[in-house]
C-alpha atoms as a PDB file:
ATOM      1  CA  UNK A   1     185.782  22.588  98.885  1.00  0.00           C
ATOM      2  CA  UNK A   2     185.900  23.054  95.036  1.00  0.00           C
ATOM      3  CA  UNK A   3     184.287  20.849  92.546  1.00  0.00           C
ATOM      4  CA  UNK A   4     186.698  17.790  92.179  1.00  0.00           C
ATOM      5  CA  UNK A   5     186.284  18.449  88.010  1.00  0.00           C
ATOM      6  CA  UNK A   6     187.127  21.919  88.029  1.00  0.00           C
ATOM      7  CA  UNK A   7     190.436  20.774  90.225  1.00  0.00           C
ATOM      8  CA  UNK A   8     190.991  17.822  88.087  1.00  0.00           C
ATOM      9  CA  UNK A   9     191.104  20.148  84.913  1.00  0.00           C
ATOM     10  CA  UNK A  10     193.335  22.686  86.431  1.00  0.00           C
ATOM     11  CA  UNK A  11     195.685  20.269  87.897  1.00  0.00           C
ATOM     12  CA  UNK A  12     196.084  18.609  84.337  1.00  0.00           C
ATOM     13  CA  UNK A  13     196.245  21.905  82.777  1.00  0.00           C
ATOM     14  CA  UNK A  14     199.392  22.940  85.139  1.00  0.00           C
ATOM     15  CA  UNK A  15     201.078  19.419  84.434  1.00  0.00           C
ATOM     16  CA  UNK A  16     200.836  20.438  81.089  1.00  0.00           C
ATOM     17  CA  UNK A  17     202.393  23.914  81.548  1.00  0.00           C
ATOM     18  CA  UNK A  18     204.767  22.116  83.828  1.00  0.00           C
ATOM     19  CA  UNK A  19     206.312  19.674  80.812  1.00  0.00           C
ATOM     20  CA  UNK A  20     204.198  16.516  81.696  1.00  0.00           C
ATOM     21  CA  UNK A  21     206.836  15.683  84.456  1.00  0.00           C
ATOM     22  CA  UNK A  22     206.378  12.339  85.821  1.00  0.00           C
ATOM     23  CA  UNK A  23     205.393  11.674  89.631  1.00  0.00           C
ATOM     24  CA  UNK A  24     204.281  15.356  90.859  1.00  0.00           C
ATOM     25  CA  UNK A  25     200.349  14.891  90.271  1.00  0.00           C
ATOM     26  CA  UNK A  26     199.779  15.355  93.926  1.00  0.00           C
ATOM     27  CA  UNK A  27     201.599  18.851  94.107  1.00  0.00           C
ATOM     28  CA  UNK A  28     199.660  19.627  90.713  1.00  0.00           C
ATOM     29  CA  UNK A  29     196.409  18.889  92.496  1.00  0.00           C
ATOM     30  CA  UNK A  30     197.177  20.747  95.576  1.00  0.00           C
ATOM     31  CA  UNK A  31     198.631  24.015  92.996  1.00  0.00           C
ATOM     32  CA  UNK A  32     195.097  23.423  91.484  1.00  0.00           C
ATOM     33  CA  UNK A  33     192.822  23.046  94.089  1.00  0.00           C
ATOM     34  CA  UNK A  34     195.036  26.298  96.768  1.00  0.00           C
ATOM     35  CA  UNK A  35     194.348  28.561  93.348  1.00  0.00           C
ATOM     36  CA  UNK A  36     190.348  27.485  92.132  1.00  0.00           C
ATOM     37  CA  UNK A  37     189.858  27.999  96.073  1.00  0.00           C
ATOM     38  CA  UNK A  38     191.763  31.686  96.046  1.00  0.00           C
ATOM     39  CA  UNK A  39     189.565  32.742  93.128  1.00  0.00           C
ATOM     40  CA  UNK A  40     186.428  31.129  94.844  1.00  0.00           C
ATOM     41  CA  UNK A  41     187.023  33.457  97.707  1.00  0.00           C
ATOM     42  CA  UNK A  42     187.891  36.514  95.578  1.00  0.00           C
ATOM     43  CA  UNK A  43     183.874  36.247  93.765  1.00  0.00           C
ATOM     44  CA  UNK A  44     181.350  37.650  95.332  1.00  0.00           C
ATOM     45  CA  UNK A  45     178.375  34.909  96.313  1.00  0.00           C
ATOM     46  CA  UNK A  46     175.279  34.895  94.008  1.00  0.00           C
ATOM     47  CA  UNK A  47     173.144  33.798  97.377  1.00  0.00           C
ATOM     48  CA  UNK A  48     173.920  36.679  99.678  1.00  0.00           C
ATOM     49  CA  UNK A  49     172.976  38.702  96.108  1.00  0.00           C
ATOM     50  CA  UNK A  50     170.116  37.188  95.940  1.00  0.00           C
ATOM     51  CA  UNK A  51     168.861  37.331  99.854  1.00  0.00           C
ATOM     52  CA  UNK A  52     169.540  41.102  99.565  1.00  0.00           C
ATOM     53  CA  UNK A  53     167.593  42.104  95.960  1.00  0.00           C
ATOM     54  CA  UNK A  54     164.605  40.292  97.679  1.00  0.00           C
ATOM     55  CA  UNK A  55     164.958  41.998 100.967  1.00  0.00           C
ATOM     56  CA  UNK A  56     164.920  45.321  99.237  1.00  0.00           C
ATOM     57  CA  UNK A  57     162.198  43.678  97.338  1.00  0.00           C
ATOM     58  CA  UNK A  58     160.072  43.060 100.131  1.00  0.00           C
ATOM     59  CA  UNK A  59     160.929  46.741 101.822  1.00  0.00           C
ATOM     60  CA  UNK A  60     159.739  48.099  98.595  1.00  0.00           C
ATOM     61  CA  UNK A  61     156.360  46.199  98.646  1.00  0.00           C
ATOM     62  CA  UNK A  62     155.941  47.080 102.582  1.00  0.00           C
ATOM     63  CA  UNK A  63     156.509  50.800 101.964  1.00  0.00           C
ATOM     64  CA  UNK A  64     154.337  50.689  98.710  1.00  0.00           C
ATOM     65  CA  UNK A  65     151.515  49.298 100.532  1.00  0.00           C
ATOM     66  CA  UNK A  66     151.936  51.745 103.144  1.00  0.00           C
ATOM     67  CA  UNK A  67     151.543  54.844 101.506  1.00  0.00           C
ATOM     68  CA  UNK A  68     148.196  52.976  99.384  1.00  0.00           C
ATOM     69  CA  UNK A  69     146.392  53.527 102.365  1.00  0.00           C
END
C-alpha cells in the first residue's frame, strides 16, 4: 500500500485541480492512492538492485580468489 502522506498530498493536490468541490474527498483519495500505486509499480525496486550488485559482488570475489591460487 502507499504511504498514507504521499496519498494524502496527492488527493489534496487533485481537489485542488478539481475546484475544491465539496463532498468528493473519498473519490480524490481513491484517484490518489490508484495513480501513486501505478507509478509505484512502473519504478524499478532499489532491493532487488541491491541483492543483484552484491551477488555479482560476491561472484567477483569467488572468481578473484580463484585464479590467486
Amino acid at each position: 500500500m502507499a504511504d498514507e502522506k504521499a496519498i494524502r498530498e496527492r488527493a489534496y493536490h487533485i481537489w485542488e485541480v478539481d475546484g475544491r468541490p465539496h463532498g468528493r474527498d473519498r473519490e480524490h483519495w481513491e484517484r490518489a492512492s490508484r495513480e501513486i500505486e501505478a507509478e509505484a509499480k512502473k519504478r524499478p525496486r532499489k532491493a532487488t538492485t541491491t541483492a543483484k550488485a552484491k551477488a555479482a559482488g560476491k561472484a567477483k570475489t569467488k572468481s578473484t580468489k580463484a585464479t590467486a591460487k
